[in-house]
N, C-alpha and C. Protein backbone atom coordinates (compact mmCIF):
# COMPACT_ATOMS: atom_id res chain seq x y z
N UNK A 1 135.21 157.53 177.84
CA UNK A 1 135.49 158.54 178.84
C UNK A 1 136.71 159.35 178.44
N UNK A 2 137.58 158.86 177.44
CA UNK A 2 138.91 159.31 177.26
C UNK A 2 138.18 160.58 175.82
N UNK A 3 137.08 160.53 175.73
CA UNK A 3 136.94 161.68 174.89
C UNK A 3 137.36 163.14 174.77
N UNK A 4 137.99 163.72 173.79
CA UNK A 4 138.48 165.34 174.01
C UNK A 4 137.61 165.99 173.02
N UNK A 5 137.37 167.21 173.88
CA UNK A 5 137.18 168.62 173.71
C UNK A 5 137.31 169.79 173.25
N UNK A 6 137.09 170.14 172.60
CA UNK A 6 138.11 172.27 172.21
C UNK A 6 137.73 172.67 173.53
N UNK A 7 138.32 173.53 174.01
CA UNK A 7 138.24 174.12 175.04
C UNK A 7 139.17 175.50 174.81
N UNK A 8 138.63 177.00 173.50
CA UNK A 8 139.66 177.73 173.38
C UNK A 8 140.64 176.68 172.38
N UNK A 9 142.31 177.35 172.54
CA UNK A 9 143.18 176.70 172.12
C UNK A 9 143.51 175.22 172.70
N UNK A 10 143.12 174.89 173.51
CA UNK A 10 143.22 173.67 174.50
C UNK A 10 142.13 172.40 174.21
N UNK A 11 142.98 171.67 174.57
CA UNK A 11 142.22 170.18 174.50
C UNK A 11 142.33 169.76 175.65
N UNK A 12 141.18 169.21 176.39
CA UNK A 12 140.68 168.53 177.69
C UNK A 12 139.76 167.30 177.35
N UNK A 13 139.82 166.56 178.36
CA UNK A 13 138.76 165.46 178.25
C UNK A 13 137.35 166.30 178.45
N UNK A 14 136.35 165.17 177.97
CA UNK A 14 135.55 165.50 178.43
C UNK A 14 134.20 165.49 179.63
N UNK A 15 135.25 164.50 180.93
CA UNK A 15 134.86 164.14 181.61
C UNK A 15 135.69 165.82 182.73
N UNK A 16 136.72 166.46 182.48
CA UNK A 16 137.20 167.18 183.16
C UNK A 16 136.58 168.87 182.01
N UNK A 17 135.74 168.55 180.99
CA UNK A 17 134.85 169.54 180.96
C UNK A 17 134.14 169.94 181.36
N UNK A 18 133.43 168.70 181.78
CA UNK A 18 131.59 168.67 182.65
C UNK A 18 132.23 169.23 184.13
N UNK A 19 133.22 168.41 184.63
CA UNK A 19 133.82 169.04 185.42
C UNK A 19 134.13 170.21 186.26
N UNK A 20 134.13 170.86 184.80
CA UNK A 20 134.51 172.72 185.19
C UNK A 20 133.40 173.38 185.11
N UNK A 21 132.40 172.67 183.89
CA UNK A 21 130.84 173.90 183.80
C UNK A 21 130.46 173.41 185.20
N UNK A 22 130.40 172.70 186.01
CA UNK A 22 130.00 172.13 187.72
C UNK A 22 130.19 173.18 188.36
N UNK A 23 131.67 173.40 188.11
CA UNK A 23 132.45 173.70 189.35
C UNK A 23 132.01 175.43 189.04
N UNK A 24 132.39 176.21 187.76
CA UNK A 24 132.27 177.48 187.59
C UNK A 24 130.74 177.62 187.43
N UNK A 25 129.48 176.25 187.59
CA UNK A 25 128.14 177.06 187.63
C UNK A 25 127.50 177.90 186.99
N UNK A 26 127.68 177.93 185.53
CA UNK A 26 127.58 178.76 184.69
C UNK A 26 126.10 179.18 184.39
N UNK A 27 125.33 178.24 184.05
CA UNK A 27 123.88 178.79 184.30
C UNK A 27 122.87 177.51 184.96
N UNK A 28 121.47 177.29 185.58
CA UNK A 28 121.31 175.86 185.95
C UNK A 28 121.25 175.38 184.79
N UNK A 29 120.69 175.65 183.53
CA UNK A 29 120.22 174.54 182.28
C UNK A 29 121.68 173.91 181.66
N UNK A 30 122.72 174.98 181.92
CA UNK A 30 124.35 173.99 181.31
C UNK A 30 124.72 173.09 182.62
N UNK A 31 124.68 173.64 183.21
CA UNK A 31 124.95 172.93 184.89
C UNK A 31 124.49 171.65 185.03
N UNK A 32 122.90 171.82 184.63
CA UNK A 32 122.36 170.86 184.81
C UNK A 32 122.52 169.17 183.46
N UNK A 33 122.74 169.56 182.84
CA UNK A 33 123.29 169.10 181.57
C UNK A 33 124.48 168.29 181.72
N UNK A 34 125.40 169.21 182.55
CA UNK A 34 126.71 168.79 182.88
C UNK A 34 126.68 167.66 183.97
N UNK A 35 125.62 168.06 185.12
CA UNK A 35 125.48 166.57 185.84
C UNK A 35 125.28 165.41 184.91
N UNK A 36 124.07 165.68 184.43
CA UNK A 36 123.50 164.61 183.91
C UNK A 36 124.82 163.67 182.53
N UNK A 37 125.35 164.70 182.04
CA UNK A 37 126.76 163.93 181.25
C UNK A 37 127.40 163.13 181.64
N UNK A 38 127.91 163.93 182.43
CA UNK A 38 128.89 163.30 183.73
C UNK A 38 128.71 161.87 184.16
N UNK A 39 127.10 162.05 184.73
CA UNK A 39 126.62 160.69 185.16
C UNK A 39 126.89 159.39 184.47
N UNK A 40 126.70 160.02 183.21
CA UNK A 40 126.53 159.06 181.81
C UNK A 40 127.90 158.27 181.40
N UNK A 41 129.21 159.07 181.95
CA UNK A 41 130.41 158.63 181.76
C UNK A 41 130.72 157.51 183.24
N UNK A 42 129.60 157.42 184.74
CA UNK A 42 130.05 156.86 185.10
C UNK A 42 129.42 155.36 184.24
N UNK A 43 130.58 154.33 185.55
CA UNK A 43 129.55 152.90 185.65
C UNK A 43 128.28 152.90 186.67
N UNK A 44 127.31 151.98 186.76
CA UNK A 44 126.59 152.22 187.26
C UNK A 44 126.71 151.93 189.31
N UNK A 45 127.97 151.47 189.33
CA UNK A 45 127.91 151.64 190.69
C UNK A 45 129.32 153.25 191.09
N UNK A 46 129.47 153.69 190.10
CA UNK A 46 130.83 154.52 190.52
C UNK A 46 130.96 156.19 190.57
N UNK A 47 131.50 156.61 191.11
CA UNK A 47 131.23 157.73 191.42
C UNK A 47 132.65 158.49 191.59
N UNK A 48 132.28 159.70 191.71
CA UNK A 48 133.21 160.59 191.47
C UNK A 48 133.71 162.24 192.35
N UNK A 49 134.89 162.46 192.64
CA UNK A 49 135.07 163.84 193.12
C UNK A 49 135.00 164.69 192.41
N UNK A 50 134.37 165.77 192.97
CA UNK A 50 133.75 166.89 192.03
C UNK A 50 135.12 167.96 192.14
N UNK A 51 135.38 169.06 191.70
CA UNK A 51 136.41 169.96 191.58
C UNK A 51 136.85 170.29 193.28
N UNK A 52 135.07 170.55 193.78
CA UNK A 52 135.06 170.91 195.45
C UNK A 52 135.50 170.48 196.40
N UNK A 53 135.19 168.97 196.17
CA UNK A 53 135.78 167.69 197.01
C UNK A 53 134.96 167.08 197.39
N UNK A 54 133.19 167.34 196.65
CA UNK A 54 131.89 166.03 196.98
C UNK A 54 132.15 165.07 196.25
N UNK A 55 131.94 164.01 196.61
CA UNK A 55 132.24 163.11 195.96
C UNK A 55 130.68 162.43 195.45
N UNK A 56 130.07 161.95 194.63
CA UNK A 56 128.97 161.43 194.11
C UNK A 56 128.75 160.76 193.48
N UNK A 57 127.86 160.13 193.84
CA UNK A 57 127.19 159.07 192.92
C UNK A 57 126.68 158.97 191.51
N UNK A 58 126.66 158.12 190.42
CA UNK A 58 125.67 158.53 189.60
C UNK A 58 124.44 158.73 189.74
N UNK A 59 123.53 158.00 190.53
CA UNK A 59 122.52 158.64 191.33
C UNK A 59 122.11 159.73 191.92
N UNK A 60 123.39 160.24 192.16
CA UNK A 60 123.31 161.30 193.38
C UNK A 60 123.06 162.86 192.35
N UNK A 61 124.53 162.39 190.91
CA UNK A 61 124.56 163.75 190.33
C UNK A 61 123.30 163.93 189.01
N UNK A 62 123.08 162.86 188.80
CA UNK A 62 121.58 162.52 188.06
C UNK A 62 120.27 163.38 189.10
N UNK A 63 120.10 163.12 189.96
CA UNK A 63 119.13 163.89 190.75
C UNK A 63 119.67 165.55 191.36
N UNK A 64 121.12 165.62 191.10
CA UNK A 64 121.63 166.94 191.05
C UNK A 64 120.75 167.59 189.96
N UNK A 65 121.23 166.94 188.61
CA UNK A 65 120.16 167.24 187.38
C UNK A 65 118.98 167.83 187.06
N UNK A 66 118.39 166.95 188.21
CA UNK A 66 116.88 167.16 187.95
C UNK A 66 116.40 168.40 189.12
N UNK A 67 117.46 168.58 189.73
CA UNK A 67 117.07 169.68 190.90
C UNK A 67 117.29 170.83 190.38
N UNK A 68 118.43 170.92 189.66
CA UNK A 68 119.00 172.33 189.04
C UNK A 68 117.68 172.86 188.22
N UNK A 69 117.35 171.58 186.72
CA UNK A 69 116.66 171.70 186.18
C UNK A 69 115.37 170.69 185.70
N UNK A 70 114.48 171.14 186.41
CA UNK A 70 113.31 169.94 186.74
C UNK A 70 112.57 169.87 185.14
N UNK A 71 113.22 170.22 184.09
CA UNK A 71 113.24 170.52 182.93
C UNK A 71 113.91 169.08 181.92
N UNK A 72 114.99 168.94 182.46
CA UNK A 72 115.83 167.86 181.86
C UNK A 72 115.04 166.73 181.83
N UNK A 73 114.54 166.36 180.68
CA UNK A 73 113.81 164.61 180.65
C UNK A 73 115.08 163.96 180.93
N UNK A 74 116.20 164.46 179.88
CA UNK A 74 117.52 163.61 179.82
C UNK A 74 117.84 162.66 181.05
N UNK A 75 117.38 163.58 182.46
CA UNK A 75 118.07 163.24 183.80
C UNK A 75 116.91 162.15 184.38
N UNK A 76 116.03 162.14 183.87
CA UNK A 76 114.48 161.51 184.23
C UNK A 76 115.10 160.17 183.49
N UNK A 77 115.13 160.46 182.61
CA UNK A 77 115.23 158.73 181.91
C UNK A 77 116.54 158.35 181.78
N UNK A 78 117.69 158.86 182.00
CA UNK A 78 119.00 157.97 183.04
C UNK A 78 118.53 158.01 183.93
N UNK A 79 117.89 158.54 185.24
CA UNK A 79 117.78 157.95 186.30
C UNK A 79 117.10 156.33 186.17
N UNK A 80 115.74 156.47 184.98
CA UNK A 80 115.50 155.12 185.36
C UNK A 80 115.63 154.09 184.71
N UNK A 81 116.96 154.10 183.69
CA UNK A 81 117.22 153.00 183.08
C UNK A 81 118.50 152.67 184.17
């Protein structure tokens, strides 16, 4: 989870990358991508505040995933492992 990023001249994790494509909504297929990452960095019972102040599940942002983009297998098969 302590992984970094380019971001520009800047280095960020990359749990506060997924973070920002969330929060700034950039298109659904990165968006949706970005849930499904995200998810991947939690544990399987833990969850997280979003930039907004939802707080979610891995469950919750995994099926964020699949709503944005009903496209993502990625989000299909973390949900059911």
């Amino acid at each position: 989870m302590d992984d970094d990023c380019e971001l520009g001249n800047d280095t960020i994790t990359k749990l506060h990358y997924f973070l920002l494509v969330i929060h700034h909504n950039y298109n659904e297929s990165s968006t949706s991508m970005a849930y499904n990452d995200l998810a991947c960095l939690l544990s399987d019972d833990g969850s997280i505040r979003l930039l907004n102040g939802v707080e979610m599940t891995k469950k919750q942002l995994l099926l964020k995933a699949i709503e944005l983009d009903p496209s993502n297998s990625l989000a299909y098969f973390n949900l059911a492992n």
